[in-house]
Protein backbone atom coordinates (compact mmCIF):
# COMPACT_ATOMS: atom_id res chain seq x y z
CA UNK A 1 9.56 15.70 4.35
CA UNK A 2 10.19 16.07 0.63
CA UNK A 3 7.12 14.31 -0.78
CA UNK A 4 3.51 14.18 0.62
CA UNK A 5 3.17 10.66 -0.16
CA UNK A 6 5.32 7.56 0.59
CA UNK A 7 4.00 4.15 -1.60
CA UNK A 8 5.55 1.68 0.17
CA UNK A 9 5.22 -2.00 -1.17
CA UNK A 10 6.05 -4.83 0.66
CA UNK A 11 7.58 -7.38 -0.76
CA UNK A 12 8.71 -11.39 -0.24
CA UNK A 13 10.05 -13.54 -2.88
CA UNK A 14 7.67 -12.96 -5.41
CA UNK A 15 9.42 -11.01 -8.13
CA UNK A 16 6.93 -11.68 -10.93
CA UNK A 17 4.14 -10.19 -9.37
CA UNK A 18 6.21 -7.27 -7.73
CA UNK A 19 7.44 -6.20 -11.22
CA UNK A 20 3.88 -5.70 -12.41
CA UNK A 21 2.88 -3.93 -8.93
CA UNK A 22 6.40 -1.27 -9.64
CA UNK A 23 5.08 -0.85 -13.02
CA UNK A 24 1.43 0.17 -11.75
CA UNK A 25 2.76 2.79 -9.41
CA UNK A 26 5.75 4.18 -11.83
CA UNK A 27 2.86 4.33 -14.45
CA UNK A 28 0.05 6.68 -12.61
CA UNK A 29 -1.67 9.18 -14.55
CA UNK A 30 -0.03 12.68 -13.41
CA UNK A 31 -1.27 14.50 -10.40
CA UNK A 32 -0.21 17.44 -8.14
CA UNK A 33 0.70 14.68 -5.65
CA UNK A 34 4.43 14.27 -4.96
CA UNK A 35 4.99 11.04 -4.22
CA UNK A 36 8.18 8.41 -4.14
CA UNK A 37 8.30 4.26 -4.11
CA UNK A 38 9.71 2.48 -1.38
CA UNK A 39 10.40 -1.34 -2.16
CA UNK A 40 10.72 -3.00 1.18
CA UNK A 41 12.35 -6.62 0.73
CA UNK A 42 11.57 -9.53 3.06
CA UNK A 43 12.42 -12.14 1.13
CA UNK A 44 14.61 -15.09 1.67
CA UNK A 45 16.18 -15.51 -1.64
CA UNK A 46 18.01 -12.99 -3.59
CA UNK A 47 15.35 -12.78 -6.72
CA UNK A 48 13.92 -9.28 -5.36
CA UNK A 49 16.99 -7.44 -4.94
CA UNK A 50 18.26 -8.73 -8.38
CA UNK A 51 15.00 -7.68 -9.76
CA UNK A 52 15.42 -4.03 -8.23
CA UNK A 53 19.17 -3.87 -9.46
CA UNK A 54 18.38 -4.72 -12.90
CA UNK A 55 15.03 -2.65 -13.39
CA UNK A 56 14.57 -0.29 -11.26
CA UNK A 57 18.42 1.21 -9.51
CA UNK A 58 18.54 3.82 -11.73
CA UNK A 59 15.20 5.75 -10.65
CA UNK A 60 15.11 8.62 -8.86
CA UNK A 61 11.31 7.57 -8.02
CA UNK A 62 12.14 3.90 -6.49
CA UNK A 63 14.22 3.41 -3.47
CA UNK A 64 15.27 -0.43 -2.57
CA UNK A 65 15.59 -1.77 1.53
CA UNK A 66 16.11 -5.42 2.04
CA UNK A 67 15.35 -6.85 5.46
CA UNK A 68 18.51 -9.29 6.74
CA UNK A 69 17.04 -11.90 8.39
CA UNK A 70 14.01 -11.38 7.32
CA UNK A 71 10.91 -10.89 9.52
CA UNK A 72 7.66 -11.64 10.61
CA UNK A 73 4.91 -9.82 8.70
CA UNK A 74 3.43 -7.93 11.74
CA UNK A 75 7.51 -7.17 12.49
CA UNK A 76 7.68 -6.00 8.52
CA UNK A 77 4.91 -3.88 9.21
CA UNK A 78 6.36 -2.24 12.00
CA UNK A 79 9.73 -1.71 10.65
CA UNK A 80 8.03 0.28 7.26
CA UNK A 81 5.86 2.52 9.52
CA UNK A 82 9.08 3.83 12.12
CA UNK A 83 11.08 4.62 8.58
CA UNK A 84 8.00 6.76 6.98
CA UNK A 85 9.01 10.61 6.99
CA UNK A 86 6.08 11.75 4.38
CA UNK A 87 2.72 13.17 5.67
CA UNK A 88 0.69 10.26 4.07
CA UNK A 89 1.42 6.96 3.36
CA UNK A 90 -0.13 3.77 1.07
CA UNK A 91 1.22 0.33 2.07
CA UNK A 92 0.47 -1.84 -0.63
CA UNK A 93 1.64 -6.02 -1.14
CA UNK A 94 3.80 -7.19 -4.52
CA UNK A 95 0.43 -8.60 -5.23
CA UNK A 96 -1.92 -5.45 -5.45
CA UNK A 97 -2.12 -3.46 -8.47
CA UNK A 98 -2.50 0.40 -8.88
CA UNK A 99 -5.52 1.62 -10.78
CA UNK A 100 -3.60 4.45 -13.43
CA UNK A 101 -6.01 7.01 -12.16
CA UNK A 102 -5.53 6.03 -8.65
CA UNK A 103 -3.69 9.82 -7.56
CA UNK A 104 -5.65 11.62 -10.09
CA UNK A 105 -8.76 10.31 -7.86
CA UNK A 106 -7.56 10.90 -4.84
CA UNK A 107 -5.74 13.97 -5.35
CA UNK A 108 -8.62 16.69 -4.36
CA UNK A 109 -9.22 14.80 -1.12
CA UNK A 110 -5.21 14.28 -0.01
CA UNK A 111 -4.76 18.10 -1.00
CA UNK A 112 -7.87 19.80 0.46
CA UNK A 113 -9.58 17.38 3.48
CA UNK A 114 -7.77 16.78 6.53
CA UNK A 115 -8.82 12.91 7.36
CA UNK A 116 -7.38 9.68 9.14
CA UNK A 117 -7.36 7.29 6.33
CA UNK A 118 -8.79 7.18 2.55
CA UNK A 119 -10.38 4.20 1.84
CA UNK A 120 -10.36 2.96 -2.10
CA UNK A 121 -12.29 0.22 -4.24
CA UNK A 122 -10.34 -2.72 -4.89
CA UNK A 123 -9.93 -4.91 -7.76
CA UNK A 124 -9.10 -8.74 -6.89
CA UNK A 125 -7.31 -11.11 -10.06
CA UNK A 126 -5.74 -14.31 -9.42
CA UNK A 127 -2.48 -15.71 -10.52
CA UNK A 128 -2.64 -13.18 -13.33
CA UNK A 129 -3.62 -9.62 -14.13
CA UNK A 130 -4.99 -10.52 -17.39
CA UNK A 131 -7.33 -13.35 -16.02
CA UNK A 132 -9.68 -10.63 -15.27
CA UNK A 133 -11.03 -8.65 -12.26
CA UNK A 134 -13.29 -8.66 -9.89
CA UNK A 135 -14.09 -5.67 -7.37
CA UNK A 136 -13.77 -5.93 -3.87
CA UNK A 137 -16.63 -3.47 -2.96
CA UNK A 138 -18.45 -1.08 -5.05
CA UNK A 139 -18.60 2.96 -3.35
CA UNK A 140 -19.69 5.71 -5.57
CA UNK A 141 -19.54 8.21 -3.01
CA UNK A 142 -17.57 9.23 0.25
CA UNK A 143 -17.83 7.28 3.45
CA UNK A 144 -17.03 9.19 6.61
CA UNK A 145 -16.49 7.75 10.05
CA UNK A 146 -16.66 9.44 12.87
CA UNK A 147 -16.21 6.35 15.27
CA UNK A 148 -13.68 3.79 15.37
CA UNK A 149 -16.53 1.03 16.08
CA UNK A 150 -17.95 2.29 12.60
CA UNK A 151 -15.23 2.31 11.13
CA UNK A 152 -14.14 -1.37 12.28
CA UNK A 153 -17.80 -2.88 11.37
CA UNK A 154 -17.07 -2.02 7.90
CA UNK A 155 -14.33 -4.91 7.70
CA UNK A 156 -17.04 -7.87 8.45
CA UNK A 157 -18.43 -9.80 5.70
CA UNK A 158 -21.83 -8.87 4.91
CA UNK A 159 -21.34 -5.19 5.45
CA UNK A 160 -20.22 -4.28 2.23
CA UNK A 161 -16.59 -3.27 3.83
CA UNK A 162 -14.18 -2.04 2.39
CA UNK A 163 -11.17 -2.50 0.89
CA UNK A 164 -8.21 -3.77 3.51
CA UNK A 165 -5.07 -2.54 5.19
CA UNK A 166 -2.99 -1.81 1.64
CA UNK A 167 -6.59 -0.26 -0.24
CA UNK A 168 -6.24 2.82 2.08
CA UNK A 169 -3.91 6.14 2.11
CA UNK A 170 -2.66 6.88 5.44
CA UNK A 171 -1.73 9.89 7.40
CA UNK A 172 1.44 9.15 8.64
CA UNK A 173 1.01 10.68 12.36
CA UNK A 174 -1.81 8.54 12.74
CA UNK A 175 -0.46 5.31 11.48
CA UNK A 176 2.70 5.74 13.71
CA UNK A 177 0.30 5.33 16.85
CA UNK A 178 -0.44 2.02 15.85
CA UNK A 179 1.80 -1.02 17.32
CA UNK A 180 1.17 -3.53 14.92
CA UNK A 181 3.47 -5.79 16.86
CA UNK A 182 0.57 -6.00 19.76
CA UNK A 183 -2.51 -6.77 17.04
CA UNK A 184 -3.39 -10.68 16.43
CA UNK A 185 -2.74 -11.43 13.50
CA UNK A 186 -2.27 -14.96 11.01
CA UNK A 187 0.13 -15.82 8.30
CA UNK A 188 -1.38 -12.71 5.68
CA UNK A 189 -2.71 -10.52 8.33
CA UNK A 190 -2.59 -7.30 7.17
């Protein structure tokens, strides 16, 4: 394991959006976090990969894996968790946008806490970044579960959840024991 984290962002024929999402995570404020960028492709046309050859080849920060045929999502899933070899993960969408201070934030708890998962605030925009944000839930302080039904009541509307699957850091051990291939799940089920 040469990094402690593993961003991996998931990715299906929606270039535009995943070039903003790569330039949110190459961008992040420096931390003592080492950390690389996995791009993993399940699209059906070519406009990813030519995206990734043009832009992004040439970093030593960004690796590129396409998925021939491609797959379900809860299959997609799957496939990104068996290739992780960091301690900690994030699993983000092309759609989901990384706050600049995002490691710089997290950085004492990754480095000093042993935990599960980190949960972060979210920021929601629609059909463009500039048309403004709007947060998911509001936390100013740290949330600890010690149960899994605690933890799962937090996802229900009304409860002032928080943010889903890709808002969350990951210890890798822990996500591994998940079989996401066994969990219902609809066309965005993440």
């Amino acid at each position: 394991m040469s990094n402690l984290l593993q961003i991996v962002i998931l990715s299906r024929d929606r270039p535009n959006f995943l070039s903003k999402t790569i330039e949110s995570a190459t961008n992040l404020n420096a931390s003592d976090i080492s950390y690389e960028i996995i791009i993993s492709d399940n699209s059906e046309s070519d406009d990813v990969n030519n995206l990734f050859k043009e832009n992004y080849s040439k970093s030593h920060k960004i690796s590129y894996r396409r998925r021939i045929p491609t797959v379900s999502s809860s299959s997609h899933y799957q496939l990104v968790i068996e290739e992780l070899n960091s301690e900690y993960a994030v699993i983000f969408h092309d759609d989901d946008i990384f706050h600049p201070d995002y490691l710089m934030k997290i950085s004492p708890i990754l480095l000093n806490q042993s935990f599960s998962a980190i949960g972060c605030n979210a920021l929601i925009f629609k059909k463009e970044i500039k048309d403004g944000f709007k947060k998911m839930h509001e936390f100013s302080q740290i949330k600890k579960f010690n149960r899994k039904k605690d933890f799962i009541r937090q996802y229900l509307v009304g409860n002032g959840g928080v943010a889903a699957f890709p808002g969350y850091i990951y210890k890798t051990e822990y996500l591994k024991k998940i079989s996401f291939l066994d969990l219902p799940s609809g066309k965005h089920a993440d």
